[in-house]
N, C-alpha and C. Protein backbone atom coordinates (compact mmCIF):
# COMPACT_ATOMS: atom_id res chain seq x y z
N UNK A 1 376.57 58.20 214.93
CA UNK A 1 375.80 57.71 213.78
C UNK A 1 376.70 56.89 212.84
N UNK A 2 376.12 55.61 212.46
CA UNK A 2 376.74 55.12 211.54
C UNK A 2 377.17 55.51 209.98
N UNK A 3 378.20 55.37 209.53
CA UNK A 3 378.03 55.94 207.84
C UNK A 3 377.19 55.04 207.15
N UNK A 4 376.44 56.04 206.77
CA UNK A 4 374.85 55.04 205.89
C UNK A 4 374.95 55.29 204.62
N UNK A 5 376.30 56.66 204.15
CA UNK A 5 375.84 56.67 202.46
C UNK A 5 376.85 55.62 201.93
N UNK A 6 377.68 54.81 202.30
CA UNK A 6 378.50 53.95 201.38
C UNK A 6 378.14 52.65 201.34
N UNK A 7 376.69 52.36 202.00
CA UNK A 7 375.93 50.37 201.68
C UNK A 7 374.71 51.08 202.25
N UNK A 8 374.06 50.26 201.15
CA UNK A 8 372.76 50.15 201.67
C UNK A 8 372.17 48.88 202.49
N UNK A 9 371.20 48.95 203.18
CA UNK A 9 371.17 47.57 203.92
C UNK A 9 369.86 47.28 203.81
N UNK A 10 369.26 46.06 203.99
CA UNK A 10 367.90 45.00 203.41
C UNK A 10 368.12 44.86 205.00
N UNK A 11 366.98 44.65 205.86
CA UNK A 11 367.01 43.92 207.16
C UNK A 11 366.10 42.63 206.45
N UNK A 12 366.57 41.29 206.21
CA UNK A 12 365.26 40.35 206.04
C UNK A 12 364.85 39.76 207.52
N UNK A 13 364.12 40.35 208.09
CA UNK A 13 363.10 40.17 209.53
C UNK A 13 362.06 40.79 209.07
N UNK A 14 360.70 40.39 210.28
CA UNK A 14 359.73 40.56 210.03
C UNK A 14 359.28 41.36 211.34
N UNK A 15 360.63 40.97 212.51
CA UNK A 15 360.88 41.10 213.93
C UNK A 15 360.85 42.69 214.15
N UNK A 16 359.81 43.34 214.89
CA UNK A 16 360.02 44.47 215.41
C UNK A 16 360.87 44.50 216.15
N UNK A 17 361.33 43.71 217.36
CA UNK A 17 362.66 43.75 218.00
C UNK A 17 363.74 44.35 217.14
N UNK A 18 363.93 43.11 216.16
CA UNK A 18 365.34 43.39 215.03
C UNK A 18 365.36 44.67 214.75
N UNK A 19 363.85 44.94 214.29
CA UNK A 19 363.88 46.65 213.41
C UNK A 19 364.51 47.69 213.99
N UNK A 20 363.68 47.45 215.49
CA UNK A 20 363.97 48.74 216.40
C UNK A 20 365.46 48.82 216.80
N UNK A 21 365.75 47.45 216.76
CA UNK A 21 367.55 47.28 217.43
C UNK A 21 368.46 47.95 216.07
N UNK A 22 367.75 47.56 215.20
CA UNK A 22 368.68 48.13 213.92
C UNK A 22 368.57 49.53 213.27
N UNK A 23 367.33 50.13 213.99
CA UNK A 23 366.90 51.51 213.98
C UNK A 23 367.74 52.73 215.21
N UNK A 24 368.11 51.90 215.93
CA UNK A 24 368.74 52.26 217.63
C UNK A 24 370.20 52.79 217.55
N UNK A 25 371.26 51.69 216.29
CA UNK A 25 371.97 51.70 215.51
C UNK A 25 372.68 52.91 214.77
N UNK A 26 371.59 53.34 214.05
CA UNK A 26 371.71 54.28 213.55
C UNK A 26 371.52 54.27 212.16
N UNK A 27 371.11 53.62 211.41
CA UNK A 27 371.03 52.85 210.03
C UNK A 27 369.63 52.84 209.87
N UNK A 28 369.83 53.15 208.36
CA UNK A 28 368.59 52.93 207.48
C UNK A 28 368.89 51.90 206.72
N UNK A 29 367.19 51.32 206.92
CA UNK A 29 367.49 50.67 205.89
C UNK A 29 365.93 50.07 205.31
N UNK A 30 365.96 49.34 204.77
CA UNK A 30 364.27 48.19 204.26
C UNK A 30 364.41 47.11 204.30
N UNK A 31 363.42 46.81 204.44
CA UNK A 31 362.71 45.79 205.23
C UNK A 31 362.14 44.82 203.66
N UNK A 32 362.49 43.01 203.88
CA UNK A 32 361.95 42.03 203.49
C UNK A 32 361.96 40.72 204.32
N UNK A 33 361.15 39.83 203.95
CA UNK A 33 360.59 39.24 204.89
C UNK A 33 360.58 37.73 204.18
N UNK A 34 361.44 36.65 205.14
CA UNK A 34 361.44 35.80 204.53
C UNK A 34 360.29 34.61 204.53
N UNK A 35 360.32 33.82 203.68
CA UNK A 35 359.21 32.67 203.84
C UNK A 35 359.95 31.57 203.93
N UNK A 36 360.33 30.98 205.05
CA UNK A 36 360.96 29.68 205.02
C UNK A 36 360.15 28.93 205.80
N UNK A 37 360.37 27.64 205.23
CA UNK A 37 359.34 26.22 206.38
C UNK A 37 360.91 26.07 207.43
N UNK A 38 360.91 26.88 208.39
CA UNK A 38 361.81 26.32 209.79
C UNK A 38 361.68 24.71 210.24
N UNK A 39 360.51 24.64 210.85
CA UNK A 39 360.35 23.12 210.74
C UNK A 39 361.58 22.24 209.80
N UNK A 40 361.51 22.68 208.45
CA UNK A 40 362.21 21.26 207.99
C UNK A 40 363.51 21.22 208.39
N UNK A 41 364.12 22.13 208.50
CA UNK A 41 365.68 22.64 208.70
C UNK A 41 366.37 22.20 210.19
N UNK A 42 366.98 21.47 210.17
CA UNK A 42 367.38 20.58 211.70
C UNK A 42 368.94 20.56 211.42
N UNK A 43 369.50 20.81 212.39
CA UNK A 43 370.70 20.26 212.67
C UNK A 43 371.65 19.78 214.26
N UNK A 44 372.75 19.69 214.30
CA UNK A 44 373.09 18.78 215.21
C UNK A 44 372.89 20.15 216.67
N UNK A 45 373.64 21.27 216.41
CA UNK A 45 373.66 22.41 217.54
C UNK A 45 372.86 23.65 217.34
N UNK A 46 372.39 23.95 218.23
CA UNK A 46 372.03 25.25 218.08
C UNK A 46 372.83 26.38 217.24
N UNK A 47 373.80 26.47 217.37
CA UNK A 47 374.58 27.27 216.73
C UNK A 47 374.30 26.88 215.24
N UNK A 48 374.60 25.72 214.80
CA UNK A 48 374.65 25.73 213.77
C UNK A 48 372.87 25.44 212.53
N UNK A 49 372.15 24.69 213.73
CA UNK A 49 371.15 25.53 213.25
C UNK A 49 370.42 26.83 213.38
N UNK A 50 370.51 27.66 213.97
CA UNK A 50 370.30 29.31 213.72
C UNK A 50 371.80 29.65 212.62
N UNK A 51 372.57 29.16 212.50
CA UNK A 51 373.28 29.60 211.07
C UNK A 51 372.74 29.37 210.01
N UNK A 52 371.99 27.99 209.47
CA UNK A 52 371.30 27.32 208.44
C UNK A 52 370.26 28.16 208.44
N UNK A 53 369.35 28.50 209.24
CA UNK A 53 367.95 29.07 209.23
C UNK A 53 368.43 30.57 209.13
N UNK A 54 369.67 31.22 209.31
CA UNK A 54 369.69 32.76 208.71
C UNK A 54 369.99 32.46 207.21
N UNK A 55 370.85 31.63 206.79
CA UNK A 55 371.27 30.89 205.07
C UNK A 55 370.00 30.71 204.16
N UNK A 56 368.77 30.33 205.10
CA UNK A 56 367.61 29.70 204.42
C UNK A 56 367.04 30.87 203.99
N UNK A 57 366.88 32.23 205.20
CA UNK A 57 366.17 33.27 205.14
C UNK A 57 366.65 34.04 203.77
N UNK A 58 368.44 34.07 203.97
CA UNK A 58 368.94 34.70 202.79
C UNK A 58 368.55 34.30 201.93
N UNK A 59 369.04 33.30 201.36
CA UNK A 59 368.40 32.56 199.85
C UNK A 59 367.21 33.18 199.51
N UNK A 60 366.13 32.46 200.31
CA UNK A 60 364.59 33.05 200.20
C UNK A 60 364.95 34.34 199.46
N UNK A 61 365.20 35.22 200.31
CA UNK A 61 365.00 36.88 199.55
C UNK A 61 365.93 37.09 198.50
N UNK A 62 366.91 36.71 198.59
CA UNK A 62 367.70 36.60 197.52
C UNK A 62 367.05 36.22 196.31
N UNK A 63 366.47 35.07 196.14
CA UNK A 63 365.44 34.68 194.90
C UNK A 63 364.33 35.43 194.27
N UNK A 64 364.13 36.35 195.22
CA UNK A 64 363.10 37.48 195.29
C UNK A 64 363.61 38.84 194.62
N UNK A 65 364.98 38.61 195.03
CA UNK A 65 365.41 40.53 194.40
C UNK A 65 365.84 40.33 192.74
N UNK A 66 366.05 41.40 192.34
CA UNK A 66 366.63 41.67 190.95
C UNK A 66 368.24 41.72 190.90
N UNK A 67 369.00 40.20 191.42
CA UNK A 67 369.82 40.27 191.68
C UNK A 67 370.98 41.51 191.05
N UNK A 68 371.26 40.88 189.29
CA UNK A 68 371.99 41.81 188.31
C UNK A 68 371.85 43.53 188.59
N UNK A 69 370.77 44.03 189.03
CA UNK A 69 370.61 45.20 189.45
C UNK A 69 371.87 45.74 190.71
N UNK A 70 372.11 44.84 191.62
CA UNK A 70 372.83 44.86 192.80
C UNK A 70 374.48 44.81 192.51
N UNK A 71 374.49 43.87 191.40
CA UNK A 71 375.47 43.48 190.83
C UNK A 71 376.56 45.02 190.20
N UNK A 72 375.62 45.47 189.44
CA UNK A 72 376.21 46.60 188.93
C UNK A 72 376.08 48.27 189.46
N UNK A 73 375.05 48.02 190.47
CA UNK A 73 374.90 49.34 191.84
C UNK A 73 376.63 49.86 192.17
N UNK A 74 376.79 51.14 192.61
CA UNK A 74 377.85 51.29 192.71
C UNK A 74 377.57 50.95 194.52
N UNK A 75 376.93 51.71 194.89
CA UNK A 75 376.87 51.33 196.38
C UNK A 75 376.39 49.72 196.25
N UNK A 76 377.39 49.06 197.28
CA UNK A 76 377.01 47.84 197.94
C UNK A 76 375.64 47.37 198.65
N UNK A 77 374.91 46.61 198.41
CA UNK A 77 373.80 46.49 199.37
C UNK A 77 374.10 45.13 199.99
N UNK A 78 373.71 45.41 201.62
CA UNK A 78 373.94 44.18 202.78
C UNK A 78 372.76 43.86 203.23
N UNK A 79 372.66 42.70 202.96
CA UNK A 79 371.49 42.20 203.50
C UNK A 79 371.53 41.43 204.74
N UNK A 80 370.71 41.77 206.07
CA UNK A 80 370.84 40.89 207.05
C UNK A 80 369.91 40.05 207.31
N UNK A 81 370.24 39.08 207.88
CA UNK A 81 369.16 37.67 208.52
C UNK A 81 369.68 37.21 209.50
N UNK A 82 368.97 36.98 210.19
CA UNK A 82 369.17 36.58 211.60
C UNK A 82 367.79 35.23 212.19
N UNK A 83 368.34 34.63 212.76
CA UNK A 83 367.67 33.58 213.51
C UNK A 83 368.03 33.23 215.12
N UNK A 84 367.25 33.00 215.67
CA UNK A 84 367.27 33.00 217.24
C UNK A 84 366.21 31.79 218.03
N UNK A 85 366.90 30.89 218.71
CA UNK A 85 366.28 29.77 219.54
C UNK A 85 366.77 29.79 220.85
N UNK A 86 365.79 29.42 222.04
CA UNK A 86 366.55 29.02 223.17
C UNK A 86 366.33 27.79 223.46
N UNK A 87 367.52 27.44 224.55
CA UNK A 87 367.97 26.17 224.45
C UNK A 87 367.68 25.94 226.23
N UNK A 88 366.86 24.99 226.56
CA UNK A 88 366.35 24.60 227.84
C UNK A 88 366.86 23.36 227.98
N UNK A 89 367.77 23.06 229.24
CA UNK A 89 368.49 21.77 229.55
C UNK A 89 369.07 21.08 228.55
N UNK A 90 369.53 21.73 227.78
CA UNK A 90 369.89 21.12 225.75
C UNK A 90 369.02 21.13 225.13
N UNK A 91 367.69 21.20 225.21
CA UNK A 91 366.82 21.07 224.32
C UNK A 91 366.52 22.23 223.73
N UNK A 92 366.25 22.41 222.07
CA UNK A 92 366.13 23.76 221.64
C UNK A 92 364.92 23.88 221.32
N UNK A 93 364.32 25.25 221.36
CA UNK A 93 363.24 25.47 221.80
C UNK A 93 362.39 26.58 220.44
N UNK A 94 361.90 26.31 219.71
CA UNK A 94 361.66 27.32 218.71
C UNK A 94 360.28 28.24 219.42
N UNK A 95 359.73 28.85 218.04
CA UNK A 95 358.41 29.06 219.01
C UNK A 95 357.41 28.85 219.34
N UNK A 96 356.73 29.02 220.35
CA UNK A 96 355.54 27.82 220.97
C UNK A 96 354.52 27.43 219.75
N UNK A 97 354.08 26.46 219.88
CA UNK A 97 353.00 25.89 218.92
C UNK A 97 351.78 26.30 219.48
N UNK A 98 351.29 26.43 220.75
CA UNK A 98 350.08 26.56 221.62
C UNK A 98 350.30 27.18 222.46
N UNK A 99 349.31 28.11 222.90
CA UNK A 99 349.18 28.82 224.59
C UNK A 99 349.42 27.71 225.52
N UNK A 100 349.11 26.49 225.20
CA UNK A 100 349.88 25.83 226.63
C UNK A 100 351.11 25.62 225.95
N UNK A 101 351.77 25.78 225.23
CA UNK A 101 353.02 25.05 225.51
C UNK A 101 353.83 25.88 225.91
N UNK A 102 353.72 27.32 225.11
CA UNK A 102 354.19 28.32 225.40
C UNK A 102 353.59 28.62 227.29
N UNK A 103 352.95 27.87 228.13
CA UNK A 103 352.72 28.42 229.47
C UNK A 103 354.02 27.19 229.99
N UNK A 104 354.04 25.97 229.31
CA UNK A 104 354.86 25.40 229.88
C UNK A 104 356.60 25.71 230.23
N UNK A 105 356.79 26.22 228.91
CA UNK A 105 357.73 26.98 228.51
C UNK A 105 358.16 27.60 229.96
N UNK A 106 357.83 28.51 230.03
CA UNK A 106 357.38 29.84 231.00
C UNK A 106 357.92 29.16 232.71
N UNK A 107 356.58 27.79 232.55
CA UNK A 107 356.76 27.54 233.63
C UNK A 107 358.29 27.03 233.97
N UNK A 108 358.74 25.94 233.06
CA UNK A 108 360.11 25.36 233.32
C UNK A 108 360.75 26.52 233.54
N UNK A 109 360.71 28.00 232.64
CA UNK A 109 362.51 28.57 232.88
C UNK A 109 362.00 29.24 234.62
N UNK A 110 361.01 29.48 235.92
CA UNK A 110 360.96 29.36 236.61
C UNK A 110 361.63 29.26 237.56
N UNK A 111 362.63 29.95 238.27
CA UNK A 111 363.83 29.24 239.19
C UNK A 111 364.49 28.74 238.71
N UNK A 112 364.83 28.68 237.17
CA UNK A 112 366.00 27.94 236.73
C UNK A 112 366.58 28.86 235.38
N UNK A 113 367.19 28.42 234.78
CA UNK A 113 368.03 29.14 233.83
C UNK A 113 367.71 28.71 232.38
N UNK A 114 367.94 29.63 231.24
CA UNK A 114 367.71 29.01 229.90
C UNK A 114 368.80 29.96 229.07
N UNK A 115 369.05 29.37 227.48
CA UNK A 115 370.10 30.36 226.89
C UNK A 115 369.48 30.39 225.52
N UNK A 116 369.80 31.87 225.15
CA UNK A 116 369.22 32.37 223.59
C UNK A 116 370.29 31.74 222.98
N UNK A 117 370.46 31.03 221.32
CA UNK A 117 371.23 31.46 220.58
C UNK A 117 370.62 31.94 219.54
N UNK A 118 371.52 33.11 218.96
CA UNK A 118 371.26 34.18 217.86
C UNK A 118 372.20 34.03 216.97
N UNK A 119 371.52 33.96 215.48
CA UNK A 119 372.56 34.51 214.59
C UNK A 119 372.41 35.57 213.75
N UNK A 120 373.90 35.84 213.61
CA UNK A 120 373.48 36.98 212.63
C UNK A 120 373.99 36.56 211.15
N UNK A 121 373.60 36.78 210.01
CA UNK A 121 374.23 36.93 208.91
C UNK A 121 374.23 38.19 207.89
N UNK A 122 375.68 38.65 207.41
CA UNK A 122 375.59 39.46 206.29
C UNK A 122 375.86 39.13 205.17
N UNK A 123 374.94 39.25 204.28
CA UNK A 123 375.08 38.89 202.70
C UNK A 123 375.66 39.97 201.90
N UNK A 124 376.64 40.39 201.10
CA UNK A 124 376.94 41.48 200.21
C UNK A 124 376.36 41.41 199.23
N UNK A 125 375.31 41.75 198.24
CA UNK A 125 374.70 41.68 197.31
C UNK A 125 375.18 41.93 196.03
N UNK A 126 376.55 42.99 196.54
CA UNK A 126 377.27 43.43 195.35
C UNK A 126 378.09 42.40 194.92
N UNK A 127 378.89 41.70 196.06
CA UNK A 127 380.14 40.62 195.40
C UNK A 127 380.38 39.86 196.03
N UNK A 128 378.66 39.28 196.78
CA UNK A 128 378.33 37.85 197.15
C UNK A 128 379.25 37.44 198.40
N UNK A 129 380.10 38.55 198.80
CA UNK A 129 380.54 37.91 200.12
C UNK A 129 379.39 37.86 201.50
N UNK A 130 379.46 36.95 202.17
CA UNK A 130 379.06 36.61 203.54
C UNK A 130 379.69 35.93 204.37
N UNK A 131 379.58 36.87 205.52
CA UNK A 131 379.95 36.83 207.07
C UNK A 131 378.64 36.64 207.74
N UNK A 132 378.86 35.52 208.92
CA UNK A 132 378.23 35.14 209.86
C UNK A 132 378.54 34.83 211.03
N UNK A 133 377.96 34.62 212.00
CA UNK A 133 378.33 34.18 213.26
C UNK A 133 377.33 34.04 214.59
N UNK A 134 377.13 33.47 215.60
CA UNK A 134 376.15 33.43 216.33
C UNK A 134 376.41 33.73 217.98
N UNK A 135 375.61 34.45 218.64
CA UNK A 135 375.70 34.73 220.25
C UNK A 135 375.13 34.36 220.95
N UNK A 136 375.71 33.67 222.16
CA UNK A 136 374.87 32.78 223.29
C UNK A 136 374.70 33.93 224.56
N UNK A 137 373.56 33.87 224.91
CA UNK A 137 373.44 34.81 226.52
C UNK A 137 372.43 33.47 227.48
N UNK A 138 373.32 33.83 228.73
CA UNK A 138 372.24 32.95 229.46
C UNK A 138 371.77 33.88 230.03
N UNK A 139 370.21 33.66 230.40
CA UNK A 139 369.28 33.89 231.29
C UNK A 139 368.82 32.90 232.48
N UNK A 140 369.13 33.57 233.74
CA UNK A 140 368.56 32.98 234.92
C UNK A 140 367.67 33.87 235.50
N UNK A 141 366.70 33.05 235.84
CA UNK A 141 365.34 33.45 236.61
C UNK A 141 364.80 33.42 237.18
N UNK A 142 364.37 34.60 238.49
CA UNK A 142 363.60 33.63 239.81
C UNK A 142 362.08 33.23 239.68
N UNK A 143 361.74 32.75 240.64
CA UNK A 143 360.28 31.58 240.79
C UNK A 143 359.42 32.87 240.05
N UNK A 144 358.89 32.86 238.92
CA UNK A 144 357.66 33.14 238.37
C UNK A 144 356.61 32.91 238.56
N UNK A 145 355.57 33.85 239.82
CA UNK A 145 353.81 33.32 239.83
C UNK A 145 353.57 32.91 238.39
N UNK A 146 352.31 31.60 238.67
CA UNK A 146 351.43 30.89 237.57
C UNK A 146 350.58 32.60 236.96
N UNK A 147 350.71 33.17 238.45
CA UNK A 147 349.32 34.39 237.56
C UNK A 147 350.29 35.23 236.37
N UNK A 148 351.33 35.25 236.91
CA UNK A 148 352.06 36.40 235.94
C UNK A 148 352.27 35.62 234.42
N UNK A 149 352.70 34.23 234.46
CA UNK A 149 352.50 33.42 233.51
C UNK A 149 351.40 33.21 232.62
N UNK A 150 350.15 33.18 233.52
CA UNK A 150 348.78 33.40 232.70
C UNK A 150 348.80 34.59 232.23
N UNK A 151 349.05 35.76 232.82
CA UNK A 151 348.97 36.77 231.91
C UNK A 151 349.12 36.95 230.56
N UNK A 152 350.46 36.98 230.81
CA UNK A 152 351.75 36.83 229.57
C UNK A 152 350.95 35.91 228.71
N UNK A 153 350.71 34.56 228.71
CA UNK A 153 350.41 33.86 227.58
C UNK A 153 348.78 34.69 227.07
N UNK A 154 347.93 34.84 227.79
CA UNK A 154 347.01 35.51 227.57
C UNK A 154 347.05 36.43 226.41
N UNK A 155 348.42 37.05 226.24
CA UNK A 155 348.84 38.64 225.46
C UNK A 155 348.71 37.57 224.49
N UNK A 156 349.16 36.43 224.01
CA UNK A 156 349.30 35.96 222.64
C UNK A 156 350.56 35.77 222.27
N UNK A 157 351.32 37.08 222.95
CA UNK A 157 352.77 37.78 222.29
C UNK A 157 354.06 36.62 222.56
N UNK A 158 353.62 35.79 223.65
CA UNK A 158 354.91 35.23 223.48
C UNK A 158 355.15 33.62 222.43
N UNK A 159 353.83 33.50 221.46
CA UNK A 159 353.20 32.39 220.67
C UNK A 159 354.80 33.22 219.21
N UNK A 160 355.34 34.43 219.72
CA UNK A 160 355.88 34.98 218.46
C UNK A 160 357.46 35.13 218.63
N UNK A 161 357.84 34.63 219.97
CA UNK A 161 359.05 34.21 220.01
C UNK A 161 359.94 33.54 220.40
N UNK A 162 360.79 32.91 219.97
CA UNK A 162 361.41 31.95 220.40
C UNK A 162 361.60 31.39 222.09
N UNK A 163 361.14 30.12 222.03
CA UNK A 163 361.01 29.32 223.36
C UNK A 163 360.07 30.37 224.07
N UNK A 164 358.89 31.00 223.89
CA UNK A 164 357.97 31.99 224.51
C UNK A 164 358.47 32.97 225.45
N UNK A 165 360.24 33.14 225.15
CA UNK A 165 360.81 34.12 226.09
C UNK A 165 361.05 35.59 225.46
N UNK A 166 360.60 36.31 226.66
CA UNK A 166 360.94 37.57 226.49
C UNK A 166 361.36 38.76 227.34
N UNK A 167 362.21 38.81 228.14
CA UNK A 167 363.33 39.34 228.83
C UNK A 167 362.36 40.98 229.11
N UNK A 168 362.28 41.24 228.42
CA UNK A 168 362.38 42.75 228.28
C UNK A 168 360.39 43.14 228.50
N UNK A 169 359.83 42.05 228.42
CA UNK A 169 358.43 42.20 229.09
C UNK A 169 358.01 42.93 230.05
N UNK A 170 357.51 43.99 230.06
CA UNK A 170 357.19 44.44 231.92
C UNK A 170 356.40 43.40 232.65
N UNK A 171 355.76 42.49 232.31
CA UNK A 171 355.41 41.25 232.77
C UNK A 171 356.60 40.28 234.07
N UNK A 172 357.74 40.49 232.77
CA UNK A 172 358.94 39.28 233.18
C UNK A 172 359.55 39.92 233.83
N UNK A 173 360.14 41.09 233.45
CA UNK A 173 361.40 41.99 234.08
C UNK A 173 361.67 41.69 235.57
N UNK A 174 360.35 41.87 236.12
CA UNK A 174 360.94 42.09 237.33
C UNK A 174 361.20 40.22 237.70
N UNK A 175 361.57 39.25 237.31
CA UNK A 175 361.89 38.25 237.72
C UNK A 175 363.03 37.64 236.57
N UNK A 176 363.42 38.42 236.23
CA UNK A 176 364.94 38.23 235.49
C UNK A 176 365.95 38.33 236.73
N UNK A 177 366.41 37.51 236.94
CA UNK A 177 367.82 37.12 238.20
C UNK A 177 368.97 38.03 236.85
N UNK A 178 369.17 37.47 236.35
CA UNK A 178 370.52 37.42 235.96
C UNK A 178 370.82 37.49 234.42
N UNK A 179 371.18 38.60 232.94
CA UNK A 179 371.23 37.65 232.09
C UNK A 179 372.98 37.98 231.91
N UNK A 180 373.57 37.05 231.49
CA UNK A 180 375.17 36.86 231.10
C UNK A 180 375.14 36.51 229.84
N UNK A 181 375.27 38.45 229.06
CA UNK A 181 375.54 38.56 227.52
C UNK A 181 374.55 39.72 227.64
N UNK A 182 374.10 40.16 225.99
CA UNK A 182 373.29 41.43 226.12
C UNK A 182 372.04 40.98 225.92
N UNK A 183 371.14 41.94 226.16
CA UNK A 183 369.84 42.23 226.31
C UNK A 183 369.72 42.36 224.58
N UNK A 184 370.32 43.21 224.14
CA UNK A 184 369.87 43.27 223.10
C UNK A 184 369.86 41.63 221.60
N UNK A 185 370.98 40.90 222.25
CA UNK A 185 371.30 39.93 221.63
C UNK A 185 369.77 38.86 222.18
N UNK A 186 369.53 38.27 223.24
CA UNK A 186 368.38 38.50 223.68
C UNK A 186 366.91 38.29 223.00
N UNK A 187 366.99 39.77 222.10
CA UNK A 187 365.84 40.34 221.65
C UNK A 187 366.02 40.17 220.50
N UNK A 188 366.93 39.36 219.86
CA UNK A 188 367.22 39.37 218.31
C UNK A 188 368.26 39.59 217.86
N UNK A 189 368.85 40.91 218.19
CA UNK A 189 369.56 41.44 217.22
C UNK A 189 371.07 41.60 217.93
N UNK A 190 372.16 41.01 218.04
CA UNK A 190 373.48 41.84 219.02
C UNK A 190 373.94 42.65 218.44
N UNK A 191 373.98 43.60 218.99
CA UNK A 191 374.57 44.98 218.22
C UNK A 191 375.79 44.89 217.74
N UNK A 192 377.03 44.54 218.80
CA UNK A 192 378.03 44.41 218.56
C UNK A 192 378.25 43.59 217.63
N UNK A 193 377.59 42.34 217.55
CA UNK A 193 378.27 41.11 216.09
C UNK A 193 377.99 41.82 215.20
N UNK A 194 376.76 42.24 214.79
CA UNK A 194 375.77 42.97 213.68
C UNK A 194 377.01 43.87 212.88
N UNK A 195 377.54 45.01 213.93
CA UNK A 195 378.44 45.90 213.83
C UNK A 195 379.79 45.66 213.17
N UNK A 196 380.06 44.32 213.71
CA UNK A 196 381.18 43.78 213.14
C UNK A 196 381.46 42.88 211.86
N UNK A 197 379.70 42.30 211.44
CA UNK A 197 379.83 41.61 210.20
C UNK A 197 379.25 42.45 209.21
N UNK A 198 378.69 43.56 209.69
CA UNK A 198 378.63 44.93 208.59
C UNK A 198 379.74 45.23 207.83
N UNK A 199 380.37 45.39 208.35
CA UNK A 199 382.24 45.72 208.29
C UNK A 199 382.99 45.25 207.71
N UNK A 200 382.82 43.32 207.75
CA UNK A 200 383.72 42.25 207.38
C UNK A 200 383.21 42.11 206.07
N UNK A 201 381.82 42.28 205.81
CA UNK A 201 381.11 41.91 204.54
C UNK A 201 381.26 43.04 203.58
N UNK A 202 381.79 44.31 203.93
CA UNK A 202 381.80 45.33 202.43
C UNK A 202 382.88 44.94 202.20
């Protein structure tokens, strides 16, 4: 179990993935939820846009809390944000706009390969330090039936995450070849970075 009485922690996701990964952990914590327009926010790499879009998320909630309150808390509060895109033949992939695009999606990673990037960020609330950083996993995949594809988009569920992938589907599972990095990074959240910018940020 993690030590939970010396910071308190804000998860800003909205992501049941994140929750449960950060519940798995061993940590308590609460939950806020950011409002950012993603759309406007572009940059040159993946990496560095899922860094900007966890920065955007922070701010957001940040504007929202009673900062001075945090300020003078004796316990520290850490706030995390995280952002996650995959990246198909270089192209980055947010999340689907439509049941077809999200089937197209689906169809391309098919016999071929695609890669998450994730970031994580920790905000210190008490004395404004932040640590960040981001994790690449590739996923390779064998030939996916159209039916198992119709399914899946059918659920709705994959209209809610990035590039309409989702690893851990009983749908998909059984046509995951290969992924190189974690599952859990993946799904949102890498345990291990998470773990380590917890740490860097009190």
């Amino acid at each position: 179990m993690a030590a939970i009485s010396s910071y308190k922690i804000i998860l800003g996701s909205s992501s049941v993935a994140r929750r449960k990964i950060l519940s798995e952990m061993g940590y308590q914590f609460t939950l806020m939820t950011a409002d950012i327009d993603e759309k406007s926010i572009r940059k040159e790499t993946p990496e560095e846009l899922v860094m900007a879009l966890a920065e955007a998320k922070a701010e957001a909630i940040i504007q929202r809390l009673p900062v001075d309150d945090y300020l003078k808390d004796a316990q520290p509060t850490l706030l995390i944000t995280s952002d996650q895109v995959v990246v198909y033949e270089g192209v980055v992939r947010e999340k689907p706009s439509s049941k077809e695009e999200a089937w197209q999606f689906l169809k391309d990673y098919s016999g071929r390969h695609a890669a998450t990037v994730g970031s994580v960020l920790v905000t210190n609330l008490k004395t404004g330090l932040r640590k960040g950083d981001s994790d690449r996993v590739e996923i390779y995949f064998n030939e996916i039936p159209d039916e198992i594809i119709d399914r899946l988009v059918d659920e709705g569920i994959t209209l809610n995450v990035a590039g309409g992938l989702l690893i851990e589907h009983p749908l998909i599972l059984p046509f995951v070849k290969e992924v190189v990095g974690t599952t859990d990074s993946v799904m949102g959240l890498p345990k291990s970075l998470t773990e380590k910018l917890l740490k860097e940020a009190l």
